[in-house]
Protein backbone atom coordinates (compact mmCIF):
# COMPACT_ATOMS: atom_id res chain seq x y z
CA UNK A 1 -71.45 54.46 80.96
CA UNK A 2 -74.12 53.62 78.30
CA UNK A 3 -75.89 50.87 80.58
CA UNK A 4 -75.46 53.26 84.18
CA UNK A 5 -77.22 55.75 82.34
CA UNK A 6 -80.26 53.84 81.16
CA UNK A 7 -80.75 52.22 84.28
CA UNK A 8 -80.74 55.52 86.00
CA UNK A 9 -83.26 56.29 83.87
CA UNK A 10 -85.43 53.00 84.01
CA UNK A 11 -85.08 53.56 87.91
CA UNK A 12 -86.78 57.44 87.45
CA UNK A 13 -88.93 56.23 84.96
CA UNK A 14 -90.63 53.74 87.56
CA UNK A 15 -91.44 56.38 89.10
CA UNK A 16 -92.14 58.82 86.36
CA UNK A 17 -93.81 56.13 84.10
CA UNK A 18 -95.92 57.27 81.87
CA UNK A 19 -99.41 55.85 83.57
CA UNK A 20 -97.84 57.07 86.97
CA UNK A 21 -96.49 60.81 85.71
CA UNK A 22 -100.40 61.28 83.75
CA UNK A 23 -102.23 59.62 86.91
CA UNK A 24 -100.38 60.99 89.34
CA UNK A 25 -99.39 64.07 87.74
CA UNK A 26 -103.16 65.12 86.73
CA UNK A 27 -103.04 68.00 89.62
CA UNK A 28 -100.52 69.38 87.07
CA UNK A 29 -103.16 69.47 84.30
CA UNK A 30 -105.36 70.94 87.10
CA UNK A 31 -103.01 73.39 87.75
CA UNK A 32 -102.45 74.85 84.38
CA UNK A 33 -106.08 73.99 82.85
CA UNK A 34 -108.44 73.47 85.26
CA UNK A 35 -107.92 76.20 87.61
CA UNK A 36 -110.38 78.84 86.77
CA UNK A 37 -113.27 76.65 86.33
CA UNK A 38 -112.58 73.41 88.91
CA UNK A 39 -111.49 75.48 91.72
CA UNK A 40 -113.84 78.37 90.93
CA UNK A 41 -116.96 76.11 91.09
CA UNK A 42 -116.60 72.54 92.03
CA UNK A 43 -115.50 73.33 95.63
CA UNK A 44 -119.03 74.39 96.29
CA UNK A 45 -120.32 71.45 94.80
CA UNK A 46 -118.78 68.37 95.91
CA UNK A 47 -121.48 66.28 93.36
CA UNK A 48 -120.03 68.11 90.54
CA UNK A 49 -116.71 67.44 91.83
CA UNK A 50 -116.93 63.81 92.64
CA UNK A 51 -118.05 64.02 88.69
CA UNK A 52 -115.84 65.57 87.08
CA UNK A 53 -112.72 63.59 88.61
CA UNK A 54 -114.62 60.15 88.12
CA UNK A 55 -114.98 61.42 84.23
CA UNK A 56 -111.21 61.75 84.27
CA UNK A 57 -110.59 59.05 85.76
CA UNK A 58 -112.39 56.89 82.63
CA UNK A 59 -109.55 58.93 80.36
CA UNK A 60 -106.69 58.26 83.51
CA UNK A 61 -107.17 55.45 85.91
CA UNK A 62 -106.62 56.85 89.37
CA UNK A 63 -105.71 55.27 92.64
CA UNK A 64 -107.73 56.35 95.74
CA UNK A 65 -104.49 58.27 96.77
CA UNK A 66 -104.07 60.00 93.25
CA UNK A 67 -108.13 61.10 93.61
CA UNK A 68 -107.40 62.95 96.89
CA UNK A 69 -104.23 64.62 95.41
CA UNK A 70 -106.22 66.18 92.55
CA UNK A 71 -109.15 67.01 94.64
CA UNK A 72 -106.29 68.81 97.76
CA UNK A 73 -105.03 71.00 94.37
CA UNK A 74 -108.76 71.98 93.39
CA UNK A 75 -109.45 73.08 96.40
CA UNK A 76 -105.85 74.71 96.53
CA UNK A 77 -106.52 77.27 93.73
CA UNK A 78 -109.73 77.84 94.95
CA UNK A 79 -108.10 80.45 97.91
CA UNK A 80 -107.20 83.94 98.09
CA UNK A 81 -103.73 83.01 99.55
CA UNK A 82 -102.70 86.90 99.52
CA UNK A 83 -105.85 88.45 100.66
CA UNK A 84 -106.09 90.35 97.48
CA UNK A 85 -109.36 89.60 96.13
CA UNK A 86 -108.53 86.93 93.54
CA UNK A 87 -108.74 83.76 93.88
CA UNK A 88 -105.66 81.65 93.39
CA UNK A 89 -106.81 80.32 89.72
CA UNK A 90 -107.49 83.44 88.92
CA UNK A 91 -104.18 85.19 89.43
CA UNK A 92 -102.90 82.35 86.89
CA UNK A 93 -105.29 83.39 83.90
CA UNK A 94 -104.26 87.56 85.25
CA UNK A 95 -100.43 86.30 85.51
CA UNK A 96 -100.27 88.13 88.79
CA UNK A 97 -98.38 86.55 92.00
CA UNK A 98 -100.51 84.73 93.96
CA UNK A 99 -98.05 85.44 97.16
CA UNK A 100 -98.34 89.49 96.38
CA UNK A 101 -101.52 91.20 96.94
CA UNK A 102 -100.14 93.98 94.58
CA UNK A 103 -97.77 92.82 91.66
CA UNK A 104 -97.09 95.80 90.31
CA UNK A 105 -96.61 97.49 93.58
CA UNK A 106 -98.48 100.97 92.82
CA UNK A 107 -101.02 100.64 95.94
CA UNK A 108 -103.73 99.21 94.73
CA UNK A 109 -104.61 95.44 95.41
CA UNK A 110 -104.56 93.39 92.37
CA UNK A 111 -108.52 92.24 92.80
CA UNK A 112 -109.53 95.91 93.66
CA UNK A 113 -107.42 96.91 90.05
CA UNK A 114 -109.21 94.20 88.20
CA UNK A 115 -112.51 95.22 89.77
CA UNK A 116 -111.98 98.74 88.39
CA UNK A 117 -110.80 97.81 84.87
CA UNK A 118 -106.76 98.21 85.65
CA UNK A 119 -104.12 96.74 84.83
CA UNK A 120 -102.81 94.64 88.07
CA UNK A 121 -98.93 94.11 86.29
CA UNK A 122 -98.75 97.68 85.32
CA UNK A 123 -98.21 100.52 88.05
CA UNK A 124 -101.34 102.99 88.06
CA UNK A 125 -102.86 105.51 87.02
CA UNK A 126 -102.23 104.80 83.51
CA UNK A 127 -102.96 100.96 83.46
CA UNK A 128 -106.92 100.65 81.79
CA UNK A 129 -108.49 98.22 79.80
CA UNK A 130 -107.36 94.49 81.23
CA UNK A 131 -109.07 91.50 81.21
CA UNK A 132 -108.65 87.74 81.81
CA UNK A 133 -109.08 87.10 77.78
CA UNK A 134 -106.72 89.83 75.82
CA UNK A 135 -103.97 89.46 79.04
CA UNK A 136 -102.05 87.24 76.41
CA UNK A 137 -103.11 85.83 73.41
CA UNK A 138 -101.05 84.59 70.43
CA UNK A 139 -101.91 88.29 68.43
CA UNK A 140 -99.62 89.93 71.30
CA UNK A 141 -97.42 86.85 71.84
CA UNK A 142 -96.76 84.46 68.76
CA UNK A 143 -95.56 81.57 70.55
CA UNK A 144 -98.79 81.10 71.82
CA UNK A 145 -99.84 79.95 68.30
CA UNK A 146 -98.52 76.41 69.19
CA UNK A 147 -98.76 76.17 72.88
CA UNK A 148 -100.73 73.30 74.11
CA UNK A 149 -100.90 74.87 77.45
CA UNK A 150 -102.40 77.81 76.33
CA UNK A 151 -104.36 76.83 73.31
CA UNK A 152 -106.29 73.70 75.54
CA UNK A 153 -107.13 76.44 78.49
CA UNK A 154 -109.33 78.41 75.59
CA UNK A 155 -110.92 75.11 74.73
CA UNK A 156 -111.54 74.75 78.84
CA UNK A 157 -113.26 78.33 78.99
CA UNK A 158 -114.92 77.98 75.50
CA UNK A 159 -116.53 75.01 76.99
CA UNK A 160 -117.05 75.62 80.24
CA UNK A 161 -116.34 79.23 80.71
CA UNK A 162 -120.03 81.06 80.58
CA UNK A 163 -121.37 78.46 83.21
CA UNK A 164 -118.96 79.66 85.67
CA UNK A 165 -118.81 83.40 84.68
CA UNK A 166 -122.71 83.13 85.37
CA UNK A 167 -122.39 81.25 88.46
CA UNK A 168 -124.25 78.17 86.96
CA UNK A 169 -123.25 74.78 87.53
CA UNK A 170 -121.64 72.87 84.49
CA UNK A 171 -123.66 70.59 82.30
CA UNK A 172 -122.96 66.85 82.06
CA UNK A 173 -122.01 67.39 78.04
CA UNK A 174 -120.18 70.10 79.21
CA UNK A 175 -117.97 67.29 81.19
CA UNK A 176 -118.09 64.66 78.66
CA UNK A 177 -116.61 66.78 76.57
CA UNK A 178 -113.93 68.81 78.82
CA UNK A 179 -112.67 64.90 79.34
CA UNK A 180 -113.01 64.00 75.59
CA UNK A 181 -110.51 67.56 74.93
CA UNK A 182 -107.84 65.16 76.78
CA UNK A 183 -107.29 62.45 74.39
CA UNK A 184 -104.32 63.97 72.99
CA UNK A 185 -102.53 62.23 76.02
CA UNK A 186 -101.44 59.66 73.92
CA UNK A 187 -97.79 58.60 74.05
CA UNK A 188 -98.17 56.23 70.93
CA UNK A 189 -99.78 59.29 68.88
CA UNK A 190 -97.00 61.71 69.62
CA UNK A 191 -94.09 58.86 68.40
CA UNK A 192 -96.40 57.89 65.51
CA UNK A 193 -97.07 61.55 64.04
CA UNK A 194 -92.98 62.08 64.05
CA UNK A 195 -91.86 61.42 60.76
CA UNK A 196 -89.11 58.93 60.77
CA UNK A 197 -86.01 60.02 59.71
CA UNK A 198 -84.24 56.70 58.29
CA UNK A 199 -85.11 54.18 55.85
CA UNK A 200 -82.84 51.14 54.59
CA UNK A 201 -82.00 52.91 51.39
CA UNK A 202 -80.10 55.96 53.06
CA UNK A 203 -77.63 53.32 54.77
CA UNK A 204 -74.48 51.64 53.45
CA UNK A 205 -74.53 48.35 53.23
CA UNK A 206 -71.39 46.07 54.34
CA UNK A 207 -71.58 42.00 53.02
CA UNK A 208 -69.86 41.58 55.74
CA UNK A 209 -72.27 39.62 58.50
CA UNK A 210 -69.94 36.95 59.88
CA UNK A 211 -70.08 36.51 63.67
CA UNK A 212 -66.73 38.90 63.98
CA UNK A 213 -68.14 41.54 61.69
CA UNK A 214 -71.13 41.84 63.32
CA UNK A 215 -69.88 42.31 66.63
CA UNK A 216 -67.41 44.92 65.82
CA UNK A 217 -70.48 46.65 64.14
CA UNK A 218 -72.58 46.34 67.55
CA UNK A 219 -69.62 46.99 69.71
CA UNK A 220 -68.90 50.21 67.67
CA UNK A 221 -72.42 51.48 67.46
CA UNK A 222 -71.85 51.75 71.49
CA UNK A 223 -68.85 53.00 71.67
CA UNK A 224 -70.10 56.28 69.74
CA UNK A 225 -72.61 56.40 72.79
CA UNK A 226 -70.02 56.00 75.18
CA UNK A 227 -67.61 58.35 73.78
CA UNK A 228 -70.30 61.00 73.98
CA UNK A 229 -69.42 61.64 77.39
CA UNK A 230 -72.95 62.43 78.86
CA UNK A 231 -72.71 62.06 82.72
CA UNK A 232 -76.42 62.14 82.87
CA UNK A 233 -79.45 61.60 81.49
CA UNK A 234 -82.21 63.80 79.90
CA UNK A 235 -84.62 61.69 82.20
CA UNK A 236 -82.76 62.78 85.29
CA UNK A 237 -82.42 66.40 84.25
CA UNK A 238 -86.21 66.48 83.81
CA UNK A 239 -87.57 65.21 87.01
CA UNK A 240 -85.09 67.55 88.69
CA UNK A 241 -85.82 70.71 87.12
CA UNK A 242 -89.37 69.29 88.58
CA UNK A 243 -88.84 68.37 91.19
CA UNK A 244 -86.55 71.83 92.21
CA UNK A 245 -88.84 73.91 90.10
CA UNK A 246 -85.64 75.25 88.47
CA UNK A 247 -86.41 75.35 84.76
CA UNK A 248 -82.79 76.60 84.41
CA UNK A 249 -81.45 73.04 84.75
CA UNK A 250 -83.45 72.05 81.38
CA UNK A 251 -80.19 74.23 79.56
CA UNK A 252 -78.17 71.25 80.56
CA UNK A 253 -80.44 68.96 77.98
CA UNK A 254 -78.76 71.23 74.98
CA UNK A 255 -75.58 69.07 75.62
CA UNK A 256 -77.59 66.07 74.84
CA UNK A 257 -79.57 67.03 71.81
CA UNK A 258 -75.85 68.29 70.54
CA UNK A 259 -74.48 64.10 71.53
CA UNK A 260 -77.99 62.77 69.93
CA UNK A 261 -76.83 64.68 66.65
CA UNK A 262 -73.54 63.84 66.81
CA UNK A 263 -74.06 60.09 67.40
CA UNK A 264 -76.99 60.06 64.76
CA UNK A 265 -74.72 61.38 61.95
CA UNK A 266 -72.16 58.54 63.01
CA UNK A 267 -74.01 55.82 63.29
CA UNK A 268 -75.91 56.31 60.59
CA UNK A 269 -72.62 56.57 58.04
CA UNK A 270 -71.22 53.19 59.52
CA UNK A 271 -71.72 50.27 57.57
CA UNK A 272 -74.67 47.89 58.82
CA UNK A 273 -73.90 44.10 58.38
CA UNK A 274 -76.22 42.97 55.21
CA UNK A 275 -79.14 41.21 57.16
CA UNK A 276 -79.22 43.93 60.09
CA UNK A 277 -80.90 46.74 58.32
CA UNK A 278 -83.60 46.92 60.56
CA UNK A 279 -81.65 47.32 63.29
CA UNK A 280 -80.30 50.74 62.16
CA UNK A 281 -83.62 52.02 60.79
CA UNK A 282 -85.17 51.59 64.26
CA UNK A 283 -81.50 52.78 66.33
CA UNK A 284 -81.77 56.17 64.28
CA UNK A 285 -85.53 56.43 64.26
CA UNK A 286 -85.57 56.11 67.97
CA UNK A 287 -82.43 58.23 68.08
CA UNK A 288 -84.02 60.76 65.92
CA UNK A 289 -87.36 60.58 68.29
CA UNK A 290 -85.80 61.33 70.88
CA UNK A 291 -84.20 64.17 70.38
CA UNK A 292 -87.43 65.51 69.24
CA UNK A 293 -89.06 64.53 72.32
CA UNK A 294 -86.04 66.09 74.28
CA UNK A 295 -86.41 69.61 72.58
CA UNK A 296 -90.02 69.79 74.09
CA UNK A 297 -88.90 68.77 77.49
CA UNK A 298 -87.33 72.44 77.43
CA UNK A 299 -90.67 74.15 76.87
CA UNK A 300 -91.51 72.66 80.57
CA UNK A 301 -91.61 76.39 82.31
CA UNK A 302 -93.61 77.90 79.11
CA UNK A 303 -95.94 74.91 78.01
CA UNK A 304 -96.26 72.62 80.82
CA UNK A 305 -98.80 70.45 79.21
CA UNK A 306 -96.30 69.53 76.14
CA UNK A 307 -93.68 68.63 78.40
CA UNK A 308 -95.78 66.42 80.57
CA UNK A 309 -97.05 64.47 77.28
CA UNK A 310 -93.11 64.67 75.88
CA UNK A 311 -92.23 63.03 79.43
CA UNK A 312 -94.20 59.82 78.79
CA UNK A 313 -93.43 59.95 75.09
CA UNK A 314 -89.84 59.88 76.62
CA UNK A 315 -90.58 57.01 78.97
CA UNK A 316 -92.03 55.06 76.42
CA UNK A 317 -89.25 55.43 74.08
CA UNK A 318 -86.67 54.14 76.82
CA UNK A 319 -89.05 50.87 77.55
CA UNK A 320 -89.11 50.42 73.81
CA UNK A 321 -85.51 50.41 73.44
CA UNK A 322 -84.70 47.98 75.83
CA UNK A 323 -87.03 45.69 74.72
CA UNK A 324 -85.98 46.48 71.31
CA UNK A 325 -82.45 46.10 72.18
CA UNK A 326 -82.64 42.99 74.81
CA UNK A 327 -84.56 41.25 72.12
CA UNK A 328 -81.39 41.47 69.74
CA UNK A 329 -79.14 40.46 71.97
CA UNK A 330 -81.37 37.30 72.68
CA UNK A 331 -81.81 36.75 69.29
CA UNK A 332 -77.59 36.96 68.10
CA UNK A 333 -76.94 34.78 71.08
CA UNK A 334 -79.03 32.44 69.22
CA UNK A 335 -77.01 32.33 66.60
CA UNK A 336 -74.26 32.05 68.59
CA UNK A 337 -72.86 35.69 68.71
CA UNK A 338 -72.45 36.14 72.27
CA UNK A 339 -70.75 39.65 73.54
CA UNK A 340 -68.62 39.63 76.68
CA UNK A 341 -69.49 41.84 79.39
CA UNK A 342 -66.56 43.50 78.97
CA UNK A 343 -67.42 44.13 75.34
CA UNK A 344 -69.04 47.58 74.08
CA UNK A 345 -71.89 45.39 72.80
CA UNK A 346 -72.92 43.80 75.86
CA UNK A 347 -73.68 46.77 77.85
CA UNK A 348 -75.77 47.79 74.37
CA UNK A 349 -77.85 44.34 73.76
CA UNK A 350 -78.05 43.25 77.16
CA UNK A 351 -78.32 46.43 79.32
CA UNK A 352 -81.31 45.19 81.41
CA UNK A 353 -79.34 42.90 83.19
């Protein structure tokens, strides 16, 4: 069950890689950063365009097919798709529905409410004093405080913001440095900034390391995976929730976290053959990674941005592991400790195959 699982997920993850989910998965970005001031401006101004997504493209290589996706999305959230006055990007920084020329219902359009200093999500008369800036903020909404999503969209307007309020076309530093705010899409820097959780002093230590010993130790460390139960993967409850836009389904990644604690707390009690203590530092590091990685996948609905950078932290962490765990299982065979592949350990060492 251990090896179907993982090569469900290194089947999802060729898709979802993590060059292929940030290239091809910039018009999410777009979506939830880019909107008010791509859309709002660049679809008058195909130079400025052409610019801006050739500057990302330095930070993301794009394919010619992956260019035309993000451009189709600018030019997406630049319409009124309801008629009411706003344009698409700008019913996500007013949190109004896009597909409802009044959210609140009370009459009024939601452009013609903004227009007159109302509130468009609160029924009329009584609804003054809104605006694109104090709609949300982390002083009315403390999860903000931490919320990529939200806190790299104030970078965006601080940046570009007054150029397109004024109806002037954005300067080239302005660009350099809207591209320069993405270089926190770094896989590698999310793993490396979570503190590891296991060193070789905080295991127990068996003398133990003949051939037999260190199989049973292998095939056990699998069997606690196996006996876990999980039908499927965090990977595959990911890209659906994505691909369904049903955020509920990211519930079902609680019973995962609950098997990554479980099987951390077990594994990391066994005791390791003397000579294969690195082998359980990285298994629980990576263990422990995960499940940090896995906790952010959940904030997909409230913090898009986090998730997508979790997702290819997550798809590095699987490509790690079976090199990390393939490489073993080359190197015992070496030695002569070969695993059956009806044994535990094969399906762990060898699950590439």
């Amino acid at each position: 069950m251990h090896k179907i699982l993982y090569n469900k997920e290194v089947n999802i993850i060729s898709t979802f890689s993590p060059k292929s989910v940030l290239a091809k998965g910039v018009f999410a970005v777009f979506v939830f950063l880019f909107f008010f001031l791509a859309s709002a401006f660049l679809l008058n101004y195909k130079t400025e365009e052409e610019l801006l997504v050739e500057k990302l493209e330095k930070t993301v290589p794009m394919t010619a097919e992956e260019k035309t996706i993000v451009t189709q999305k600018l030019q997406e959230l630049s319409k009124d798709s309801d008629k009411d006055g706003l344009k698409d990007w700008e019913e996500i920084i007013y949190r109004t529905d896009s597909q409802n020329a009044d959210t609140d219902g009370d009459g009024t359009k939601d452009g013609e409410e903004i227009k007159e200093n109302r509130n468009p999500l609160v029924k009329g008369p009584k609804d003054s004093n809104i605006t694109a800036s104090n709609v949300t903020t982390p002083e009315n909404n403390p999860d903000l405080e931490n919320n990529l999503t939200y806190n790299f969209v104030q970078k965006i307007y601080n940046i570009a913001g007054p150029s397109i309020s004024s109806g002037g076309s954005i300067e080239e530093g302005a660009l350099e440095s809207l591209v320069s705010e993405m270089s926190w899409a770094d896989a590698d820097k999310v793993l490396n900034d979570i503190p590891s959780a296991v060193k070789i002093t905080d295991l127990v230590i068996s003398p133990k390391n003949d051939p037999d010993s260190v199989k049973k130790y292998f095939n056990s460390v699998n069997e606690v995976y196996v006996n876990l139960g999980l039908l499927e993967s965090d990977v595959e409850i990911f890209a659906r929730a994505l691909e369904t836009k049903d955020f509920g389904e990211l519930e079902k990644l609680d019973k995962i976290i609950a098997g990554l604690d479980k099987s951390f707390r077990e594994i990391k009690k066994m005791p390791v053959p003397a000579g294969y203590e690195d082998f359980a530092v990285r298994e629980l590091n990576y263990n422990a990674k995960t499940k940090y990685v896995i906790e952010k996948l959940k904030t997909a609905e409230t913090d898009p941005l986090n998730a997508l950078i979790m997702f290819q932290a997550r798809a590095k962490i699987i490509n790690d592991v079976i090199d990390f765990h393939s490489g073993l299982g080359k190197e015992l065979a070496q030695k002569g400790i070969i695993f059956g592949q009806k044994e535990s350990g094969y399906a762990l060492l060898q699950m590439i195959q």
